[in-house]
Protein backbone atom coordinates (compact mmCIF):
# COMPACT_ATOMS: atom_id res chain seq x y z
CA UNK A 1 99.43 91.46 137.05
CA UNK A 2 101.89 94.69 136.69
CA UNK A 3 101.67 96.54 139.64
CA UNK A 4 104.08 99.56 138.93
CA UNK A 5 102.87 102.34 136.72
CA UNK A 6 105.92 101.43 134.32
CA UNK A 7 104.78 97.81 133.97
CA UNK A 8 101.55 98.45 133.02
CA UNK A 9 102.47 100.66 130.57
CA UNK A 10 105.14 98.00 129.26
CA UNK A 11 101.68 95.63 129.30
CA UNK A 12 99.78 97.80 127.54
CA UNK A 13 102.93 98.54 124.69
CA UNK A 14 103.86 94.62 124.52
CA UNK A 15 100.41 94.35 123.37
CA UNK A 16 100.63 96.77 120.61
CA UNK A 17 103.77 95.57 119.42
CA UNK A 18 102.46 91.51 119.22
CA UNK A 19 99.65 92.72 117.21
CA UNK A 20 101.79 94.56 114.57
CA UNK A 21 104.43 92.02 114.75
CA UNK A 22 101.35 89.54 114.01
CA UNK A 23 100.63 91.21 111.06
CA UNK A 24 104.25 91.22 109.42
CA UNK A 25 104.47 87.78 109.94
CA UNK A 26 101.01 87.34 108.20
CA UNK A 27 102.25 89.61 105.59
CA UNK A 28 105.71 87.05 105.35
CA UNK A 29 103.45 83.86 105.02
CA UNK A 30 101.69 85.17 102.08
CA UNK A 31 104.44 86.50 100.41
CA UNK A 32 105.81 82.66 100.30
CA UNK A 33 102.08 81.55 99.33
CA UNK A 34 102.12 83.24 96.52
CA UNK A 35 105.80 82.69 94.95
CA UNK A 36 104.58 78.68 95.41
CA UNK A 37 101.39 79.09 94.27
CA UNK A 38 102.98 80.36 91.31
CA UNK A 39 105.32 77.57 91.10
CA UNK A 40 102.56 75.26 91.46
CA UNK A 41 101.04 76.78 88.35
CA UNK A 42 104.62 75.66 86.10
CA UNK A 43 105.05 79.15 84.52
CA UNK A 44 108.62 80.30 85.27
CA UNK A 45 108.35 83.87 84.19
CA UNK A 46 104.91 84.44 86.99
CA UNK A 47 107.16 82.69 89.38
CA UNK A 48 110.11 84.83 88.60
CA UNK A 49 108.17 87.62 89.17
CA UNK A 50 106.67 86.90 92.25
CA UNK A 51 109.63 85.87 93.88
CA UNK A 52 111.60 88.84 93.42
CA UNK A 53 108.31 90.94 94.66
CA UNK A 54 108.43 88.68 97.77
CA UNK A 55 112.49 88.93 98.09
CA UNK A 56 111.86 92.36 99.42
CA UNK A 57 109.38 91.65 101.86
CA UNK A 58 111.25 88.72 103.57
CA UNK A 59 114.13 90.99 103.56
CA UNK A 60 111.98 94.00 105.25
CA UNK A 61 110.76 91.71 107.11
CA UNK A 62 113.96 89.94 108.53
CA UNK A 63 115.46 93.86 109.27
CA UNK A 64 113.05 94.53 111.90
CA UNK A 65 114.17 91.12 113.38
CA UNK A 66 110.17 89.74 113.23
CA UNK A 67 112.53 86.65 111.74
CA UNK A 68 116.24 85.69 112.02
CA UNK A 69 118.16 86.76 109.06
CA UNK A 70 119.00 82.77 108.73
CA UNK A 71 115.31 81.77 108.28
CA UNK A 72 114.75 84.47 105.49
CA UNK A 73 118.09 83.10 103.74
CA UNK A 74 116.90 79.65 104.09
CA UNK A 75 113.55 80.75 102.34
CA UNK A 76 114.88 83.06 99.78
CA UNK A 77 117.13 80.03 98.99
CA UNK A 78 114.21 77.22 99.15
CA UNK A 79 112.27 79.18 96.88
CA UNK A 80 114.91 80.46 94.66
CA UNK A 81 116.01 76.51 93.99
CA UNK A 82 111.91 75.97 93.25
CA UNK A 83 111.90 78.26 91.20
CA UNK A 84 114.62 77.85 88.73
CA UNK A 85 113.91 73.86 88.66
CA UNK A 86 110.79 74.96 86.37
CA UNK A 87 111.00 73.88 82.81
């Protein structure tokens, strides 16, 4: 347990900060849910769509360092390849 007035408050803040950090990451998994469900369902102009919509969040995301700017890359590019292999 924190015994200094400064650690607790650092407690109390690190606690904050998971939570919202929780929910970005939340908000990045179902960004890349949705551009594969849409892959899933074989039309390329949904997908298209969807995965520029969810370029932006991974990107937001990835600026506020919630992920390494190599992870969002590698799923931009993962999901870019998915998409364009649609007939």
């Amino acid at each position: 347990m924190a015994n200094t007035i400064q650690a607790r408050k650092r407690a109390r803040q690190s606690i904050k900060q998971n939570m919202h950090n929780a929910s970005l990451r939340s908000e990045l998994r179902t960004a890349i849910k949705k551009v594969q469900k849409a892959i899933g369902a074989g039309d390329k102009t949904v997908a298209q769509k969807v995965y520029q919509e969810s370029i932006g969040v991974i990107d937001r995301i990835a600026d506020k360092k919630i992920i390494h700017k190599n992870k969002a890359a590698r799923h931009k590019s993962r999901l870019s390849a998915q998409v364009k292999a649609l007939a």
